[in-house]
PDB file of N, CA and C in Angstrom:
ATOM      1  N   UNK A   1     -25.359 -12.149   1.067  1.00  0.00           N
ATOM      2  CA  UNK A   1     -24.064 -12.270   1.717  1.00  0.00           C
ATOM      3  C   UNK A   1     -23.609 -10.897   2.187  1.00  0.00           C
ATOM      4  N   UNK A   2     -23.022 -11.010   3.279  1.00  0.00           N
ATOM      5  CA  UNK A   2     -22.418  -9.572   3.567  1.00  0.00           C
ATOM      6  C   UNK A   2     -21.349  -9.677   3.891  1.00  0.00           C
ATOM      7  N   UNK A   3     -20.179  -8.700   4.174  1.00  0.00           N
ATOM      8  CA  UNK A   3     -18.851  -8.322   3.766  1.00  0.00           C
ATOM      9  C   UNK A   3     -18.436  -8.144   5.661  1.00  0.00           C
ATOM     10  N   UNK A   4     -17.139  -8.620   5.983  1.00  0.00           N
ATOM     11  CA  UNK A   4     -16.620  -8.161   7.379  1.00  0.00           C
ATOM     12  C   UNK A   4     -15.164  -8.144   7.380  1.00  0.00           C
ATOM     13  N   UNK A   5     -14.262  -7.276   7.809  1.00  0.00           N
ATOM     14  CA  UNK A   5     -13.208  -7.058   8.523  1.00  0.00           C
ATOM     15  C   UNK A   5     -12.664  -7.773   9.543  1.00  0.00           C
ATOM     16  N   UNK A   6     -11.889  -8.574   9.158  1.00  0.00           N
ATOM     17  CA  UNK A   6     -11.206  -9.377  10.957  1.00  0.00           C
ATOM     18  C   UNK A   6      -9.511  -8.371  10.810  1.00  0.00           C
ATOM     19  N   UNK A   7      -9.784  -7.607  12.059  1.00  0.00           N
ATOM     20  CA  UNK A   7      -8.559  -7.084  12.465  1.00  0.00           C
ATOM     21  C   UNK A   7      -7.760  -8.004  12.851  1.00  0.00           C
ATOM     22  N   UNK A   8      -6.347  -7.770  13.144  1.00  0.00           N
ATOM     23  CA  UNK A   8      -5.542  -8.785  13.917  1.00  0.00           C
ATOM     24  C   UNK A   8      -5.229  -8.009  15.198  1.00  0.00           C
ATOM     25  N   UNK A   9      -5.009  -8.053  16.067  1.00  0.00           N
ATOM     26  CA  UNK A   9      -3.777  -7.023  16.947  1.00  0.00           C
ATOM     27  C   UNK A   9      -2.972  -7.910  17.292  1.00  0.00           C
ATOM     28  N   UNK A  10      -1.678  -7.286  18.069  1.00  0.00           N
ATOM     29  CA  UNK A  10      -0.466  -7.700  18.025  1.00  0.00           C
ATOM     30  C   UNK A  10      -0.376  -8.155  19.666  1.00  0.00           C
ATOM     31  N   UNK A  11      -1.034  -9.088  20.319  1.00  0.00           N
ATOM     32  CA  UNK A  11      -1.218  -9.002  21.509  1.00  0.00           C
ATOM     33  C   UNK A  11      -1.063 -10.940  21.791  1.00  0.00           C
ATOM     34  N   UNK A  12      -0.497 -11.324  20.503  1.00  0.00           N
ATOM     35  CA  UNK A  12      -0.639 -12.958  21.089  1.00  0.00           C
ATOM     36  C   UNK A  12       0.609 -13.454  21.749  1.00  0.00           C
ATOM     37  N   UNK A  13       0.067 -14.677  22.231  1.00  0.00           N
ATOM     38  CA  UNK A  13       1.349 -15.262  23.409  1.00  0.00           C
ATOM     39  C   UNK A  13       1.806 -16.165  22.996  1.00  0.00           C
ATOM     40  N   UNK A  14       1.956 -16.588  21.571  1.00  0.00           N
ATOM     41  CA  UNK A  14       2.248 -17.900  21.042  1.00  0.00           C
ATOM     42  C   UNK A  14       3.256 -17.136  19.866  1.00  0.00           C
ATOM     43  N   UNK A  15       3.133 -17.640  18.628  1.00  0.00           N
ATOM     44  CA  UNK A  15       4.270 -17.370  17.753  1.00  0.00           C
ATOM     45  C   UNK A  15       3.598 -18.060  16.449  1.00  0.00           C
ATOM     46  N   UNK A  16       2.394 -17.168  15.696  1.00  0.00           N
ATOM     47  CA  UNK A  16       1.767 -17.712  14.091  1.00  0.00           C
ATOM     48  C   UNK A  16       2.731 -18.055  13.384  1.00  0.00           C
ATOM     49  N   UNK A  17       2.959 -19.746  12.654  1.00  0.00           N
ATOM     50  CA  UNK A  17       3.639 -19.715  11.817  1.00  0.00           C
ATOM     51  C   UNK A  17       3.291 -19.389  10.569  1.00  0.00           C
ATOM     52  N   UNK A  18       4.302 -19.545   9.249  1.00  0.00           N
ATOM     53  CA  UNK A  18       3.323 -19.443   8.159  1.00  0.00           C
ATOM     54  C   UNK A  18       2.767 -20.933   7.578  1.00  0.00           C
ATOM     55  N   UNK A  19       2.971 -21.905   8.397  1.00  0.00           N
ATOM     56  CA  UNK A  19       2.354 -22.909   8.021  1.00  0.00           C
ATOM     57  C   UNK A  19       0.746 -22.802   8.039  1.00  0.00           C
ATOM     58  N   UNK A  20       0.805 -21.994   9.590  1.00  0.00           N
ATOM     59  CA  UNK A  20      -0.807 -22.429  10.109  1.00  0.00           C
ATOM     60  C   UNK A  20      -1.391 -21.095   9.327  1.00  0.00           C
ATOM     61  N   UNK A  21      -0.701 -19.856   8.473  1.00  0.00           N
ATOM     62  CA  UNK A  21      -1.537 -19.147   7.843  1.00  0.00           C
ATOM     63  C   UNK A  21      -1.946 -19.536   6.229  1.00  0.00           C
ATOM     64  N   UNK A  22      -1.013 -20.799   6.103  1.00  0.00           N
ATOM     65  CA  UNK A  22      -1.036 -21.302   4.914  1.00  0.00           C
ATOM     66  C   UNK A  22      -2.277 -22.182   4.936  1.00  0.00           C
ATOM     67  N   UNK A  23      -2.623 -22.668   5.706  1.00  0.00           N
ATOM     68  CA  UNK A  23      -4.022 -23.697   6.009  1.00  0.00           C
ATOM     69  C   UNK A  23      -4.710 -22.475   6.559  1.00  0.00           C
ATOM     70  N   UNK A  24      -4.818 -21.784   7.250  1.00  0.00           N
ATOM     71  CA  UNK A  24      -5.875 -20.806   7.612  1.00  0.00           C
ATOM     72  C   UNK A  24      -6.513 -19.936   6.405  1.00  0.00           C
ATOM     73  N   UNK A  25      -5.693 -19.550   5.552  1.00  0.00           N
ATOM     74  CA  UNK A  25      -6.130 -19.122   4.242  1.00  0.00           C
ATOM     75  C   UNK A  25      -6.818 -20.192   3.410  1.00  0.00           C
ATOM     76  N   UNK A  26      -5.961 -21.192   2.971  1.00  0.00           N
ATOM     77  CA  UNK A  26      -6.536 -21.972   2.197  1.00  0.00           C
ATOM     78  C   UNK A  26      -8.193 -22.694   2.656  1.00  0.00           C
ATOM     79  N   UNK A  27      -8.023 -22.614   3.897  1.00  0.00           N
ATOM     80  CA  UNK A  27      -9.559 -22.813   4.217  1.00  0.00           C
ATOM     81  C   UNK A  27     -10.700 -21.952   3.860  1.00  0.00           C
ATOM     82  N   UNK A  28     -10.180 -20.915   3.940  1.00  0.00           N
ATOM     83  CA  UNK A  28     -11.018 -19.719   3.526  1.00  0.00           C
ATOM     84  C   UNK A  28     -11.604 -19.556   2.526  1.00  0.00           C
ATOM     85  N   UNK A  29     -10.429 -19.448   1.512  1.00  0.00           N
ATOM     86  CA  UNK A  29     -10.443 -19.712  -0.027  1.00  0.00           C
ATOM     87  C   UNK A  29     -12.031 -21.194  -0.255  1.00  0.00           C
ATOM     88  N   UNK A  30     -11.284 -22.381   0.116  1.00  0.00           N
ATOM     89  CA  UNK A  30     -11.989 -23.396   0.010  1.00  0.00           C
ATOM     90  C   UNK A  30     -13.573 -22.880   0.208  1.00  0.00           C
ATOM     91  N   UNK A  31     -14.013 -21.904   1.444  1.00  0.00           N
ATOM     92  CA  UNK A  31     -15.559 -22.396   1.736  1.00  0.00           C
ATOM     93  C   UNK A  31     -15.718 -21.101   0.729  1.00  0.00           C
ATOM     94  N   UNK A  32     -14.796 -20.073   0.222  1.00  0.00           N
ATOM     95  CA  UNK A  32     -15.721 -19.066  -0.249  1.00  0.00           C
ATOM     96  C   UNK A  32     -15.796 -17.707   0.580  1.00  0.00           C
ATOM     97  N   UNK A  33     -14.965 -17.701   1.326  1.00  0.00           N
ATOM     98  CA  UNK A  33     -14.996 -16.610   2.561  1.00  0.00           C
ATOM     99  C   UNK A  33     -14.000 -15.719   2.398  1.00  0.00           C
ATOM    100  N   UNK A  34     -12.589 -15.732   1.819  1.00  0.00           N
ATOM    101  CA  UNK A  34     -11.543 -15.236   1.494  1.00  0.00           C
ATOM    102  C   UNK A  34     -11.917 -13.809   0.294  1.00  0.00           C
ATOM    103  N   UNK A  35     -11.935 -12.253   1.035  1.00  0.00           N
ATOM    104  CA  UNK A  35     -12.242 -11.709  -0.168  1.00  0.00           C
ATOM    105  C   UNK A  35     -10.645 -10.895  -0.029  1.00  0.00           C
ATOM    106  N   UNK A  36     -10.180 -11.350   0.806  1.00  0.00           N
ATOM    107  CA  UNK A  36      -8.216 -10.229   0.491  1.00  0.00           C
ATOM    108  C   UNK A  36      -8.093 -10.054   1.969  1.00  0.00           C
ATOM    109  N   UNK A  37      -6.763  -9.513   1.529  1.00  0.00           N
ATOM    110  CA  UNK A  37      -6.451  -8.900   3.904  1.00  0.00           C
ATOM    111  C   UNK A  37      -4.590  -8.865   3.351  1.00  0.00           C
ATOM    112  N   UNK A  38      -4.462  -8.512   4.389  1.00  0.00           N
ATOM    113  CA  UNK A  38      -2.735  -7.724   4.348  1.00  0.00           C
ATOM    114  C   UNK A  38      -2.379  -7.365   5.880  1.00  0.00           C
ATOM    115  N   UNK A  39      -1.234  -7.373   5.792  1.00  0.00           N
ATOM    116  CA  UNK A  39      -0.801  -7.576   6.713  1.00  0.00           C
ATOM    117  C   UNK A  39      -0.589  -5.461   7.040  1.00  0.00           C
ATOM    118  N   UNK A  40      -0.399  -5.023   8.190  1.00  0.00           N
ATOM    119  CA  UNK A  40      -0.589  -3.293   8.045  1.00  0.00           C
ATOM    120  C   UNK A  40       0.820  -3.283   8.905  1.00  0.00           C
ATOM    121  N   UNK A  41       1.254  -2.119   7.978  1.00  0.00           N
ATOM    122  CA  UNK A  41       2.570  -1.485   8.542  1.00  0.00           C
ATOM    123  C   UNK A  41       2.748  -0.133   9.213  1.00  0.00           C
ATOM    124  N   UNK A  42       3.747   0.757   9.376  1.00  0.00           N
ATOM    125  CA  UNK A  42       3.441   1.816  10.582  1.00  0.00           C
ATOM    126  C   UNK A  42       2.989   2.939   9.650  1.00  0.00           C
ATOM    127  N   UNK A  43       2.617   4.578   9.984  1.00  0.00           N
ATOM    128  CA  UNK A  43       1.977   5.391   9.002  1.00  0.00           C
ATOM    129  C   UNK A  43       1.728   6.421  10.107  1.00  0.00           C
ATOM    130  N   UNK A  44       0.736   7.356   9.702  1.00  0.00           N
ATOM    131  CA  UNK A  44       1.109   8.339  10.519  1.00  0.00           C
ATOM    132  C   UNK A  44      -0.420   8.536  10.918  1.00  0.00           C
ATOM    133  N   UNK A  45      -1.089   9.263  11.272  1.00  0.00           N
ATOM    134  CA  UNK A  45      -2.597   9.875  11.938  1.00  0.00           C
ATOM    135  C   UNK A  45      -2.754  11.564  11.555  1.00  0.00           C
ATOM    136  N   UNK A  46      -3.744  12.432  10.460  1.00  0.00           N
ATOM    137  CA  UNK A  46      -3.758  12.994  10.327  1.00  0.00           C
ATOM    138  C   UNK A  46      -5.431  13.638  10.460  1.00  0.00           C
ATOM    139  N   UNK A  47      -4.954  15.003  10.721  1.00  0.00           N
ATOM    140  CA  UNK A  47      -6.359  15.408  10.843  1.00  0.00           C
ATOM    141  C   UNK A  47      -5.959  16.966  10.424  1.00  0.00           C
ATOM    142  N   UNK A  48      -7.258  17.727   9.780  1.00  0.00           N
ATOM    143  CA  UNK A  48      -6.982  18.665   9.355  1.00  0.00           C
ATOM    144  C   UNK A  48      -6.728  19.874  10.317  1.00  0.00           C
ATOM    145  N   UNK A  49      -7.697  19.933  11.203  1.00  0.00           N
ATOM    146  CA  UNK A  49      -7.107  20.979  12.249  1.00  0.00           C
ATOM    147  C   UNK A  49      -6.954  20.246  13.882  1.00  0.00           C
ATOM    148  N   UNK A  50      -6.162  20.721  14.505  1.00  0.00           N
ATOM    149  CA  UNK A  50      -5.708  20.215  15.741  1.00  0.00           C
ATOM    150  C   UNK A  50      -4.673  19.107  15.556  1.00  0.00           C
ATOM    151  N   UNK A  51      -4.561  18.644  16.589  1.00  0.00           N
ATOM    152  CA  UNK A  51      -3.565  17.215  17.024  1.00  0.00           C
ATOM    153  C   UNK A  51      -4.692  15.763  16.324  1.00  0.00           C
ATOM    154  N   UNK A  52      -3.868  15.026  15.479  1.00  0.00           N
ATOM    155  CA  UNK A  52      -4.817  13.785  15.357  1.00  0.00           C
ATOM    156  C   UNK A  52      -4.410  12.849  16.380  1.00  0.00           C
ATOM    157  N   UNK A  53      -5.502  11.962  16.870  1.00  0.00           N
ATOM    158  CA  UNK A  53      -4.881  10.377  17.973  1.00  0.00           C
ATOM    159  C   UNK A  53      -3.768   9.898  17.287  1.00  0.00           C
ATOM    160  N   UNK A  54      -3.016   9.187  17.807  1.00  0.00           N
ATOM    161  CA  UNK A  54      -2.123   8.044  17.309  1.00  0.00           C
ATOM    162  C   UNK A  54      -2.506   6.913  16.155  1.00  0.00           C
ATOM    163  N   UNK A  55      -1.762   6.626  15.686  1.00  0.00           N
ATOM    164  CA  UNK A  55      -2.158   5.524  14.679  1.00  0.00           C
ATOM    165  C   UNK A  55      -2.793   4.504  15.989  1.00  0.00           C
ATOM    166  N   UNK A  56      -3.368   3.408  15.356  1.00  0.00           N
ATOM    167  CA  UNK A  56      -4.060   2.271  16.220  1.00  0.00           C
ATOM    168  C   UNK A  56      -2.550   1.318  16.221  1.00  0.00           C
ATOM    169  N   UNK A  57      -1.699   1.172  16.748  1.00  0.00           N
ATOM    170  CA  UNK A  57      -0.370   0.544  16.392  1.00  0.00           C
ATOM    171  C   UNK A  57      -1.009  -1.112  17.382  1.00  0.00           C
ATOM    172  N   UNK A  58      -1.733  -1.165  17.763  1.00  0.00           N
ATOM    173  CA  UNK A  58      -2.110  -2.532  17.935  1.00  0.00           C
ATOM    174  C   UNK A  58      -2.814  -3.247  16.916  1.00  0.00           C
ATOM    175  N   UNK A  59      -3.110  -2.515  15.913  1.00  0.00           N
ATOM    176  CA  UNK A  59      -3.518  -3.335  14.219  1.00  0.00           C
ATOM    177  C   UNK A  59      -2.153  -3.833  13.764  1.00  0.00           C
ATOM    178  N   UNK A  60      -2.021  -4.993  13.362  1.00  0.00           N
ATOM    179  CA  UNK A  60      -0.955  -5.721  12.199  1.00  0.00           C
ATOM    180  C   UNK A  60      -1.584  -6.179  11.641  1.00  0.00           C
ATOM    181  N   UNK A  61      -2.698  -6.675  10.690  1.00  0.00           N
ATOM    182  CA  UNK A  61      -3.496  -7.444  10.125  1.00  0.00           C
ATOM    183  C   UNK A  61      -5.262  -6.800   9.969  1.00  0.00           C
ATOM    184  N   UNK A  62      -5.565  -7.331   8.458  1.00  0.00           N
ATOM    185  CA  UNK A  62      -6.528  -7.281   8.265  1.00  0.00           C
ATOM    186  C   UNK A  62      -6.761  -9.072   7.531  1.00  0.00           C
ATOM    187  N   UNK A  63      -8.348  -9.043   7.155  1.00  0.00           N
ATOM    188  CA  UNK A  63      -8.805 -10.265   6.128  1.00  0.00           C
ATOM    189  C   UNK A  63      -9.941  -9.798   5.931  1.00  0.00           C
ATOM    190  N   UNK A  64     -10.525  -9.689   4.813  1.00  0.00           N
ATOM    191  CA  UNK A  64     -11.570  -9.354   4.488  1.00  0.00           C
ATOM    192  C   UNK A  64     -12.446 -10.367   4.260  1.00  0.00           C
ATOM    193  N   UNK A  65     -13.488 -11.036   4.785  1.00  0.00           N
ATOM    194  CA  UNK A  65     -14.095 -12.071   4.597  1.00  0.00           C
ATOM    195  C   UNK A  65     -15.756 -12.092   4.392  1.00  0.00           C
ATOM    196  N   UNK A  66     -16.630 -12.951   3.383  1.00  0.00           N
ATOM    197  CA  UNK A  66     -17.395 -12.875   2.942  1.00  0.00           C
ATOM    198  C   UNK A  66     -18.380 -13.769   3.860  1.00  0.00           C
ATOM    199  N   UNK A  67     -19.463 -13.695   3.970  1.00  0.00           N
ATOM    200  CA  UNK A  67     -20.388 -14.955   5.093  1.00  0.00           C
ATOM    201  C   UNK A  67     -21.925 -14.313   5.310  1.00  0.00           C
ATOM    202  N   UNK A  68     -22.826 -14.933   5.555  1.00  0.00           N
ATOM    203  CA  UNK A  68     -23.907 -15.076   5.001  1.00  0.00           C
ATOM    204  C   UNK A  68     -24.895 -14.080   6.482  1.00  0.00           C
ATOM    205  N   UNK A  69     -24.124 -13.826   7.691  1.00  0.00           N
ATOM    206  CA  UNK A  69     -24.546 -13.173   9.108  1.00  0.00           C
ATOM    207  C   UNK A  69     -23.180 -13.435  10.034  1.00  0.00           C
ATOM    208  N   UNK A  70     -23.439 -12.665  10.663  1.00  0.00           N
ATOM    209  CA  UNK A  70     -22.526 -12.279  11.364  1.00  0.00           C
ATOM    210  C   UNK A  70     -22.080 -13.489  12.439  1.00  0.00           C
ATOM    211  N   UNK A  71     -22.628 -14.540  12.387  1.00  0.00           N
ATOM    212  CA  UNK A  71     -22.517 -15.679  13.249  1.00  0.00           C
ATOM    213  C   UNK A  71     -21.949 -16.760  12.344  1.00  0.00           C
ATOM    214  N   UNK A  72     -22.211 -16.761  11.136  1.00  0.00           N
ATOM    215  CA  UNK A  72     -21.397 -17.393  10.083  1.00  0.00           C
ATOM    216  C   UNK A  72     -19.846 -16.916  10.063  1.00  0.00           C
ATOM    217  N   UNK A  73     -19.830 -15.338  10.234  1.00  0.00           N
ATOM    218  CA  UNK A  73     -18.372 -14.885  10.303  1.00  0.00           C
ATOM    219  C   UNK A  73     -17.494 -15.243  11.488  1.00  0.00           C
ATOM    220  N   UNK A  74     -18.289 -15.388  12.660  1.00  0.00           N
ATOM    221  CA  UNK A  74     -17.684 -15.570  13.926  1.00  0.00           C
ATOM    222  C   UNK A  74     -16.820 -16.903  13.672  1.00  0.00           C
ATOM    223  N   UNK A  75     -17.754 -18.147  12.976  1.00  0.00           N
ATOM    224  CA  UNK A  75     -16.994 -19.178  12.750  1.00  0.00           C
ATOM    225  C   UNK A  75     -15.379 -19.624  11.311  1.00  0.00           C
ATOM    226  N   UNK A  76     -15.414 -18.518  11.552  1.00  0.00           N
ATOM    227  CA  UNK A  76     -14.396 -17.845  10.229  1.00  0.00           C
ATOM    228  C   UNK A  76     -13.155 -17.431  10.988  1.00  0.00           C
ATOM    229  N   UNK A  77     -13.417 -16.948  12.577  1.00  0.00           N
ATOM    230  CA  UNK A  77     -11.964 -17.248  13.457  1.00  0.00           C
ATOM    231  C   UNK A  77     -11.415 -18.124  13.254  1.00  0.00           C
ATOM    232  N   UNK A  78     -12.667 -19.558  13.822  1.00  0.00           N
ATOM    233  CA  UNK A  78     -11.267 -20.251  13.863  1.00  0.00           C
ATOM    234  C   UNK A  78     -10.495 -20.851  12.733  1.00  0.00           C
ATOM    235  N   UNK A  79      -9.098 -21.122  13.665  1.00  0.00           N
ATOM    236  CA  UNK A  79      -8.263 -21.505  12.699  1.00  0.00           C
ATOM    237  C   UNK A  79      -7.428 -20.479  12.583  1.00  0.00           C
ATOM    238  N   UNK A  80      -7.920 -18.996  12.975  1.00  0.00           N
ATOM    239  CA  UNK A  80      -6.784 -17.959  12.185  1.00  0.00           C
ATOM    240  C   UNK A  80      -5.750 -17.776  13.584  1.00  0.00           C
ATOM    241  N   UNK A  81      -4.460 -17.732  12.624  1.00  0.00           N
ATOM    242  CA  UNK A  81      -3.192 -18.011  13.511  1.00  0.00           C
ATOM    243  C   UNK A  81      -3.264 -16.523  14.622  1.00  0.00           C
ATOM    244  N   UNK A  82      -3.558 -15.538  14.654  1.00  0.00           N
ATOM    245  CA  UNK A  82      -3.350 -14.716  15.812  1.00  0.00           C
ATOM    246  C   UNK A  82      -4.232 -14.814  16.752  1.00  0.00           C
ATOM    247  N   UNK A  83      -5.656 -15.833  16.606  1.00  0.00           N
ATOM    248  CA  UNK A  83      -6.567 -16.023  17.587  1.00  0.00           C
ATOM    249  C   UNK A  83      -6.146 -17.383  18.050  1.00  0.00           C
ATOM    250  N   UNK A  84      -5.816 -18.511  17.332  1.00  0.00           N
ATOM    251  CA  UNK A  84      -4.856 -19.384  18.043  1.00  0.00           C
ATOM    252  C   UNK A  84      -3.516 -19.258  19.079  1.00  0.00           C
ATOM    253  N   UNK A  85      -3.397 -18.422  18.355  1.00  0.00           N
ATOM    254  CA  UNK A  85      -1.976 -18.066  19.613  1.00  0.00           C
ATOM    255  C   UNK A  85      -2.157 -17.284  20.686  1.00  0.00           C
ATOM    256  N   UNK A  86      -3.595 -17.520  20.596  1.00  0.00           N
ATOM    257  CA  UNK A  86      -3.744 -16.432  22.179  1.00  0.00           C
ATOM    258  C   UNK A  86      -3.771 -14.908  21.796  1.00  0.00           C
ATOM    259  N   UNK A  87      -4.191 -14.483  20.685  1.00  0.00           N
ATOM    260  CA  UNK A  87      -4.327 -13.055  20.434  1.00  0.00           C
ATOM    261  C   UNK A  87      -5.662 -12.745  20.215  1.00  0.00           C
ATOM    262  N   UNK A  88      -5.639 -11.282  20.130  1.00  0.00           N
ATOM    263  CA  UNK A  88      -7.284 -10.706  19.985  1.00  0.00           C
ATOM    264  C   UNK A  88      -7.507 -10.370  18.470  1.00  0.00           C
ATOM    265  N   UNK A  89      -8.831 -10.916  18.083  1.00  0.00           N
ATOM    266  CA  UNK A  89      -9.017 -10.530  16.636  1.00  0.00           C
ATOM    267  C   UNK A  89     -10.523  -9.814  17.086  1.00  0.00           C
ATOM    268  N   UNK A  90     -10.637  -8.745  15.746  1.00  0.00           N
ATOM    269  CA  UNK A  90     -11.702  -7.965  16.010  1.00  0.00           C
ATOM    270  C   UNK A  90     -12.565  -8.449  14.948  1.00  0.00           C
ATOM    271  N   UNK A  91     -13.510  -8.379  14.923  1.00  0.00           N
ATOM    272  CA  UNK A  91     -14.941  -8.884  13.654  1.00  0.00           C
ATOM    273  C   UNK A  91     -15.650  -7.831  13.579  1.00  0.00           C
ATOM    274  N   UNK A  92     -15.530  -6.933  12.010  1.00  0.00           N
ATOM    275  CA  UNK A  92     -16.754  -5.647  11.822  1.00  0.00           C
ATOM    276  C   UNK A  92     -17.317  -5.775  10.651  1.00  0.00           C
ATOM    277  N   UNK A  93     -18.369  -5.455  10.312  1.00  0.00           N
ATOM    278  CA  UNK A  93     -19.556  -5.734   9.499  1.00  0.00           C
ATOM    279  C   UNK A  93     -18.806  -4.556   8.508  1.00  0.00           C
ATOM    280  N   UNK A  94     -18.982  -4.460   7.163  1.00  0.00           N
ATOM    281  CA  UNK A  94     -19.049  -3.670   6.358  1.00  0.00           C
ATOM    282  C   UNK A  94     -20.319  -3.484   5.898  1.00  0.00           C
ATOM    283  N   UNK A  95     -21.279  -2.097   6.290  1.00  0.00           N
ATOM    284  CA  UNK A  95     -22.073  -1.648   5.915  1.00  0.00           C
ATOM    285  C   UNK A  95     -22.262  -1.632   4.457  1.00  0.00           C
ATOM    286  N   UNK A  96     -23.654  -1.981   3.719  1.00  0.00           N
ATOM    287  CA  UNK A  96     -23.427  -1.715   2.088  1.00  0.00           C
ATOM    288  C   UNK A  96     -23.809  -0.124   1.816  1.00  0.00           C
ATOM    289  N   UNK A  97     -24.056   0.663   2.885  1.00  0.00           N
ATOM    290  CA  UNK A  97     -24.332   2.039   2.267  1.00  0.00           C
ATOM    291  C   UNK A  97     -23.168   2.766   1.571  1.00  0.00           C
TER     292      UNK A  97
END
């Protein structure tokens, strides 16, 4: 099994309730895919010398989810309320090194 990141960004045209994150989780949970996620708030960008970029302020959301290839994870969108509503979710592999 390997480990992935679904970002959220803040770019949808609809309006997630918490109903549909209440079934979007619990599905998760159910197959085994649910390993945590949180919702991300504002913060700052630091770097030791020079100017750092901006925070990524189009992140509001993470989920950390468990699945067997990366095509198993793809099917782990659906259902989640910011890709239903017409928003962009990102999918990244967590390396085990």
């Amino acid at each position: 099994m390997q480990e992935f990141l679904l970002f959220m960004h803040n770019d949808t045209t609809g309006t997630p309730t918490s109903s549909m994150w209440d079934v979007y989780l619990t599905t998760l949970q159910a197959r085994g895919a649910f390993r945590g996620g949180s919702g991300i708030g504002t913060g700052e960008a630091l770097r030791k010398e020079g100017d750092a970029a901006g925070i990524a302020a189009h992140l509001v959301g993470f989920i950390r989810l468990q699945a067997e290839d990366i095509a198993e994870a793809r099917t782990l969108v659906n259902g989640n309320p910011v890709y239903e509503c017409g928003g962009t979710v990102e999918l990244r592999n967590l390396p085990e090194d």
